[in-house]
Structures are given as C-alpha cells and as structure tokens.
N, C-alpha and C. Protein backbone atom coordinates (compact mmCIF):
# COMPACT_ATOMS: atom_id res chain seq x y z
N UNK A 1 122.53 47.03 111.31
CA UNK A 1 121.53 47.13 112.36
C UNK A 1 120.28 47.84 111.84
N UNK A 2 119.43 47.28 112.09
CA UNK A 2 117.76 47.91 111.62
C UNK A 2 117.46 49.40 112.41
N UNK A 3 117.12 49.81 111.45
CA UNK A 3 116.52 51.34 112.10
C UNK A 3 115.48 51.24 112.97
N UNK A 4 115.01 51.82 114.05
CA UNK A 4 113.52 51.75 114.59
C UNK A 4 113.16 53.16 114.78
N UNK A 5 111.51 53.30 115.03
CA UNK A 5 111.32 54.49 115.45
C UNK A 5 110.36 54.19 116.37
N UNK A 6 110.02 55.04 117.40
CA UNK A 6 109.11 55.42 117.77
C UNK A 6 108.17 57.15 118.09
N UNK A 7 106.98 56.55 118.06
CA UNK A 7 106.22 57.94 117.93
C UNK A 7 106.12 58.06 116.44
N UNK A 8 104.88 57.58 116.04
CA UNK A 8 104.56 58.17 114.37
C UNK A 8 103.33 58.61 114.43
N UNK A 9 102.86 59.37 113.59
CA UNK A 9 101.32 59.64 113.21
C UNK A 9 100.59 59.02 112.22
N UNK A 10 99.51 57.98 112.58
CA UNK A 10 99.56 57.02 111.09
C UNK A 10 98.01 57.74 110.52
N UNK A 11 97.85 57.78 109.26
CA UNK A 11 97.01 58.56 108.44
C UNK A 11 96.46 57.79 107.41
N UNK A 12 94.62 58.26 107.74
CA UNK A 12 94.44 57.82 106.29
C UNK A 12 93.48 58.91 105.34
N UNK A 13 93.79 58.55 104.27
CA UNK A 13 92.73 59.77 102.89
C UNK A 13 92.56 58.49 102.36
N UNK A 14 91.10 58.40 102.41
CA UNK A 14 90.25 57.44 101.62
C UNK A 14 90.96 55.90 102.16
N UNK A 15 90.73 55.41 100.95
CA UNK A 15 91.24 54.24 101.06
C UNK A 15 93.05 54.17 101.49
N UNK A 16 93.41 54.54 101.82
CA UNK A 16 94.99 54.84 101.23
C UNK A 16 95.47 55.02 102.99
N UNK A 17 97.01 55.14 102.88
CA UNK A 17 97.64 55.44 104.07
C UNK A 17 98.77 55.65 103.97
N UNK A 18 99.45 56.09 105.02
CA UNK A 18 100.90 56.48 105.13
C UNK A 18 101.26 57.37 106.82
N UNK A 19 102.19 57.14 106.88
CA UNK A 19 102.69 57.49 108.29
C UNK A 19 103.79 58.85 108.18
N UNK A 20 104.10 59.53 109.30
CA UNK A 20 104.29 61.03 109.55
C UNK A 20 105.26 60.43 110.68
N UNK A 21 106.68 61.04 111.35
CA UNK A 21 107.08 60.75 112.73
C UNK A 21 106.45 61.90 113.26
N UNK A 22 105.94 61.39 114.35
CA UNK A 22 105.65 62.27 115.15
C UNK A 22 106.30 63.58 115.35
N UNK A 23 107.95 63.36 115.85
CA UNK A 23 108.81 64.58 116.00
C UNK A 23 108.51 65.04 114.74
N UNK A 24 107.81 64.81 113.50
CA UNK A 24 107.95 66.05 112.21
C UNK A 24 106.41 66.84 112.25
N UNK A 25 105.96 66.74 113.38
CA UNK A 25 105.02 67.51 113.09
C UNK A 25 104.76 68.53 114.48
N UNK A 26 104.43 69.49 113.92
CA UNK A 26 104.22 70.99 114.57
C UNK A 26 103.20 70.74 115.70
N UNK A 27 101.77 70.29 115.02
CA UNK A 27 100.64 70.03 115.50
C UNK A 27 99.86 69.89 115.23
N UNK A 28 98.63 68.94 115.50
CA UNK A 28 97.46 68.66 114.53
C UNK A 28 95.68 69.74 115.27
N UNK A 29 95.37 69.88 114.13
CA UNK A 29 94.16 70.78 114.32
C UNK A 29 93.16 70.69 113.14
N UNK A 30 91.80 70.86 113.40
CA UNK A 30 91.02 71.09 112.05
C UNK A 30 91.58 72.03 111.00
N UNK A 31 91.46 71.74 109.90
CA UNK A 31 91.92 73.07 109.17
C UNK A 31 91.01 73.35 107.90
N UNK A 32 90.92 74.05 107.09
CA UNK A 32 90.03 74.21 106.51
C UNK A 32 90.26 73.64 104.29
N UNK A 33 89.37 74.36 103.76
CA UNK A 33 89.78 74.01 102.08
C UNK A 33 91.34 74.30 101.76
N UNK A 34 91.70 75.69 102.53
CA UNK A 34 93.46 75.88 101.84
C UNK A 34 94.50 74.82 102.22
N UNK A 35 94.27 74.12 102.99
CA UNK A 35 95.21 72.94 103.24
C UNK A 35 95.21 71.93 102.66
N UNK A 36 95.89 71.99 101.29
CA UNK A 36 95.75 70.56 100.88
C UNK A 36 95.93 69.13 101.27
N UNK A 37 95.19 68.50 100.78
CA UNK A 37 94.26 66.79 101.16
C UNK A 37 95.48 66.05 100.79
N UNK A 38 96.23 65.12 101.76
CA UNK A 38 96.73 64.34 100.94
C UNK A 38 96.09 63.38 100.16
N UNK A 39 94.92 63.19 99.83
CA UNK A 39 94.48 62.13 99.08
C UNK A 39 94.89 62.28 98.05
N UNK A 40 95.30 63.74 97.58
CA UNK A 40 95.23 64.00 96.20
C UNK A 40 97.20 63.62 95.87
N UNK A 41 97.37 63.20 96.64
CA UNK A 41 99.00 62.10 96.35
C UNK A 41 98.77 60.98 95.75
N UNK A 42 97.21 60.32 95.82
CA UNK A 42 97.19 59.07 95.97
C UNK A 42 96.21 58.89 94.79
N UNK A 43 95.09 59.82 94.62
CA UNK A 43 93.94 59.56 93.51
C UNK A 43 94.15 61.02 92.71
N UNK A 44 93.45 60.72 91.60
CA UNK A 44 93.26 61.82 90.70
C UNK A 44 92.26 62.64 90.77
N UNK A 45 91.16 62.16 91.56
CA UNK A 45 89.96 62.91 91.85
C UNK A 45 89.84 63.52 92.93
N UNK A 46 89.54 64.32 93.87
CA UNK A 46 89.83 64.98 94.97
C UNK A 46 88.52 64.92 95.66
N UNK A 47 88.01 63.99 96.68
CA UNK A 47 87.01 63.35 97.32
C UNK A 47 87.03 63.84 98.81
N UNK A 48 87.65 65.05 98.94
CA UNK A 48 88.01 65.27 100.13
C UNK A 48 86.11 65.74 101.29
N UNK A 49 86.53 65.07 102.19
CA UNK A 49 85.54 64.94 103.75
C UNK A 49 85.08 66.34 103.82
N UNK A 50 83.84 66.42 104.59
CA UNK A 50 83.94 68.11 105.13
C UNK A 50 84.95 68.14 106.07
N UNK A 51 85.08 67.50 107.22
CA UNK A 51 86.02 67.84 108.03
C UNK A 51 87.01 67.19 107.85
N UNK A 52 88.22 68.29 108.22
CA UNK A 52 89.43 67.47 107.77
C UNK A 52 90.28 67.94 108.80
N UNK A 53 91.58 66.64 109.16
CA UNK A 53 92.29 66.95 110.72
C UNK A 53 93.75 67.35 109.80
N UNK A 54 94.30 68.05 110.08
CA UNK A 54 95.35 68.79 109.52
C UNK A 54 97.10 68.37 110.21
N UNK A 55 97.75 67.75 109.56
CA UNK A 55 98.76 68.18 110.09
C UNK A 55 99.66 69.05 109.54
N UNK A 56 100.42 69.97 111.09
CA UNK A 56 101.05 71.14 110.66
C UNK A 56 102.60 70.98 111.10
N UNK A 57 103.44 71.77 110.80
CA UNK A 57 104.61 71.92 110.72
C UNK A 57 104.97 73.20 109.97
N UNK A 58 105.31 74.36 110.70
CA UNK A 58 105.96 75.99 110.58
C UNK A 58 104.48 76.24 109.16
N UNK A 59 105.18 76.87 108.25
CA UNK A 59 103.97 76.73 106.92
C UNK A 59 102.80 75.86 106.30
N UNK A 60 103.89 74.50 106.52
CA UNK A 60 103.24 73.59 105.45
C UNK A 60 102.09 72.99 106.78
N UNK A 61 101.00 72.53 105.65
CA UNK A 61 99.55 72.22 106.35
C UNK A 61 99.12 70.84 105.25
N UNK A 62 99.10 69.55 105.77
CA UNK A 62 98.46 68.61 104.85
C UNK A 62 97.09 68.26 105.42
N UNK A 63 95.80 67.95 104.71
CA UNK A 63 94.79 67.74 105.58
C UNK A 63 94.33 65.82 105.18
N UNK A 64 94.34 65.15 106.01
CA UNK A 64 93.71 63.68 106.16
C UNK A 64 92.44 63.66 106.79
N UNK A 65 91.62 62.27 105.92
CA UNK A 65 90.84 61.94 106.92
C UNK A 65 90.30 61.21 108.38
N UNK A 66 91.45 60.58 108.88
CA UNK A 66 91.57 60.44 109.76
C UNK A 66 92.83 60.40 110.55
N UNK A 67 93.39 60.26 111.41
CA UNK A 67 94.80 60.01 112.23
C UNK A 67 94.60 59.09 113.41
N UNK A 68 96.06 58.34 114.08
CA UNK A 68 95.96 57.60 115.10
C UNK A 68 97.38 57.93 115.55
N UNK A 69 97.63 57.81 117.10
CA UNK A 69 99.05 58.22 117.26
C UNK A 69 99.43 56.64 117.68
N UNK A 70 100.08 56.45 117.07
CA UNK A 70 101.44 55.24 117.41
C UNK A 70 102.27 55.12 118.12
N UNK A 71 102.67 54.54 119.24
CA UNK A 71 103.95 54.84 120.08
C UNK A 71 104.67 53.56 120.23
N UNK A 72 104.21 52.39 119.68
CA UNK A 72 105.48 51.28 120.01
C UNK A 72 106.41 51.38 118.88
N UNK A 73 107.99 51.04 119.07
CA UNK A 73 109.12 51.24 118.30
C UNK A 73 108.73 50.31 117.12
N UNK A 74 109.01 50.84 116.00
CA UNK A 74 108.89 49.80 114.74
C UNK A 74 110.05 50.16 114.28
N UNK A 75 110.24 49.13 113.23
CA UNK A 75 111.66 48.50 111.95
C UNK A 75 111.10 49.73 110.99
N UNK A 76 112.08 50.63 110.60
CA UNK A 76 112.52 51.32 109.00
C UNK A 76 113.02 50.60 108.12
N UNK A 77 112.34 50.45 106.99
CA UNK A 77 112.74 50.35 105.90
C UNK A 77 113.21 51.45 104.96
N UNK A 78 114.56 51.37 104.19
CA UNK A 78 114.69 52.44 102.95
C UNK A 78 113.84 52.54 102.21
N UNK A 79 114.11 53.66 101.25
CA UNK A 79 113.02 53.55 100.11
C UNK A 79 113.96 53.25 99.08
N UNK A 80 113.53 52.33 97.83
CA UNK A 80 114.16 52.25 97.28
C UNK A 80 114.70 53.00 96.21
N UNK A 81 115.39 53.16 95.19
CA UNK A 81 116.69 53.99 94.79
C UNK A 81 115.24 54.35 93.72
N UNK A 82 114.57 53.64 93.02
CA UNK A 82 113.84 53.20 91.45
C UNK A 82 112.49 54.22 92.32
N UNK A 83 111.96 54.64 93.33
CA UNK A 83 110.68 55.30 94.23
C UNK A 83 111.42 56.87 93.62
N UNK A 84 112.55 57.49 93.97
CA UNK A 84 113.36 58.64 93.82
C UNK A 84 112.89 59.68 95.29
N UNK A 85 112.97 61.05 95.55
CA UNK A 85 112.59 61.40 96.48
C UNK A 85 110.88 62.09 96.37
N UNK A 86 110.09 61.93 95.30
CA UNK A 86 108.97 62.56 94.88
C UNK A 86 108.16 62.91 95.96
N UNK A 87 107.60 62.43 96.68
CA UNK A 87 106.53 63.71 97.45
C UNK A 87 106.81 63.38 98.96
N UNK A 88 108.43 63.22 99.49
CA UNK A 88 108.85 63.55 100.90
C UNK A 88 108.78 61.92 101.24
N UNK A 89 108.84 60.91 100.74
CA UNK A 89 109.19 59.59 101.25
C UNK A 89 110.25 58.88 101.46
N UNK A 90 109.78 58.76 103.34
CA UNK A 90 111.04 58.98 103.75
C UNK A 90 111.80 57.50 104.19
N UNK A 91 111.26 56.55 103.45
CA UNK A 91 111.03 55.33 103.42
C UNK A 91 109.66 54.42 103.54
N UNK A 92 109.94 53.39 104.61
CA UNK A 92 108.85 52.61 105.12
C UNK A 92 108.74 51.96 106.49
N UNK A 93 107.68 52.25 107.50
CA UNK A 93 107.80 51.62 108.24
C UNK A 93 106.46 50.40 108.39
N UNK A 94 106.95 49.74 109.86
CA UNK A 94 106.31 48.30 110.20
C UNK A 94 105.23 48.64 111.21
N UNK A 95 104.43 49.09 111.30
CA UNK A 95 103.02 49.13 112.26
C UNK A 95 102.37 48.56 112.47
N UNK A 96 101.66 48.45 113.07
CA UNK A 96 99.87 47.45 113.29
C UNK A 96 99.81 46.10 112.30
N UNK A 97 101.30 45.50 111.63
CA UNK A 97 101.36 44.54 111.25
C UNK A 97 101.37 44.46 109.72
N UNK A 98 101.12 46.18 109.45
CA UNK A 98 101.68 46.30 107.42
C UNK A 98 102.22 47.44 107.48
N UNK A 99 102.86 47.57 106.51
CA UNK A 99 104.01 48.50 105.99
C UNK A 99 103.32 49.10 105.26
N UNK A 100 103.61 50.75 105.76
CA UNK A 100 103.28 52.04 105.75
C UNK A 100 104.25 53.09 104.91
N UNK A 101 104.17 53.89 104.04
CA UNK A 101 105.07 54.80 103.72
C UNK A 101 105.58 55.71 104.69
N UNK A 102 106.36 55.85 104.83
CA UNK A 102 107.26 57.25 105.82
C UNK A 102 107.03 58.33 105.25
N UNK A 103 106.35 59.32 105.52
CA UNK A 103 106.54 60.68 104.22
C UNK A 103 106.80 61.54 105.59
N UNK A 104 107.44 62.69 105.04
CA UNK A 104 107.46 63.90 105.80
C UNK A 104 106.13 65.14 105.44
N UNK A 105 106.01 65.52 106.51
CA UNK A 105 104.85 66.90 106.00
C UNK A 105 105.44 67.73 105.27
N UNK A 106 106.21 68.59 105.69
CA UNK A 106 107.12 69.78 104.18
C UNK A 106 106.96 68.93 103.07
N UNK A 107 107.58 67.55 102.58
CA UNK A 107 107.65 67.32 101.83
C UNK A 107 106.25 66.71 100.93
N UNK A 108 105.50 65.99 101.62
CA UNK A 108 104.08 65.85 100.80
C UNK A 108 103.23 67.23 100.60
N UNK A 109 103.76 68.37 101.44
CA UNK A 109 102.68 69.58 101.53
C UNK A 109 103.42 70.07 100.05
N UNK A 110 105.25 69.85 99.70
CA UNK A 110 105.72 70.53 98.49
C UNK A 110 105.01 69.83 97.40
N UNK A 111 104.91 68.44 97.37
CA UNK A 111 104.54 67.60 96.37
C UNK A 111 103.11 68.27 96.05
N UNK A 112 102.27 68.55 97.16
CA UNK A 112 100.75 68.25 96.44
C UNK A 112 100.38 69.75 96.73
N UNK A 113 101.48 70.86 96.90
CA UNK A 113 101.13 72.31 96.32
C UNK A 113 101.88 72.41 94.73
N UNK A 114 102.55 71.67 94.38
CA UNK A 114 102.84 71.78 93.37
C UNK A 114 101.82 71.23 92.01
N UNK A 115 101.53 69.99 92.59
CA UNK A 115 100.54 69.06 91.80
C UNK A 115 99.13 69.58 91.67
N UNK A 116 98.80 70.73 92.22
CA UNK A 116 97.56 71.59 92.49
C UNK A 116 97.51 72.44 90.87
C-alpha cells in the first residue's frame, strides 16, 4: 500500500526545491545570517536573498527563499538505498504534479552546519 501524506511545506532556494512535513516543523519566521540557507545543499556558491523565511524546529533553523503550505494528501516515495541518509532525506513526495525531495529540518540544518 502507498504511503500518503498530508500537510507539507514546499520550499524553494534559488532554482532548486524540496519539501518539509508540516508536522516537522516548529514554526516559520524571518530569521536572520546565522540560519543557514538551504541553498547551500544544492549549489556551491551561497547566493542567499536579503530576506529569508526560516524554518524552525527546537534548535535547528534552515533559511529558504520562498515557502507554500500544501494540504492535499500526496503518494511517498522511498529514497533509494544508492541516495544513503546524507542531509535528512526522507524520501520523495508527489505535489503540484513533480516530485519533490522529503527532507527533514534537524536533518538538512545537521547537513549544512556541518558543510559550513
């Protein structure tokens, strides 16, 4: 039986995207330079906006340039075995008609305080 979810947070840094479940996040707010960008998951250069919308969860703080909240149920996909668990992906889901990465916040905020 196919997984579904509903309630995600879908995100983008730059060109790029990826989705958040909703239940994994604390709360979203402006936040400032100490919150790292997820763009910098995605590019090598760090192009980050002046303003940036933050999502939070207890510590960890990732900042994007934009967000949209999602609420119809979509299909999960796994991630596959050959991806490994590298910066909180928590598969893939089906949205607005393309497939999105699943990441968790703890886990992209561990990836790209480390990669700093």
């Amino acid at each position: 039986m196919q997984r579904t979810l509903e309630g995600l947070v879908l995100c983008w840094v730059g060109p790029h995207r990826f989705a958040v479940h909703a239940n994994g996040v604390g709360s979203i707010a402006d936040v400032g330079a100490e919150a790292p960008w997820a763009g910098r998951a995605f590019e090598a250069t760090e192009a980050r906006p002046a303003l940036s919308r933050g999502l939070l969860l207890g510590d960890a703080a990732v900042a994007v340039d934009r967000l949209d909240i999602f609420t119809q149920p979509c299909p999960v996909y796994a991630t596959p075995e050959l991806c490994g668990p590298g910066a909180g992906l928590e598969g893939f889901v089906l949205a607005q008609g393309e497939l999105w990465p699943l990441v968790s916040v703890p886990g992209l905020f561990r990836y790209l305080s480390e990669a700093r």
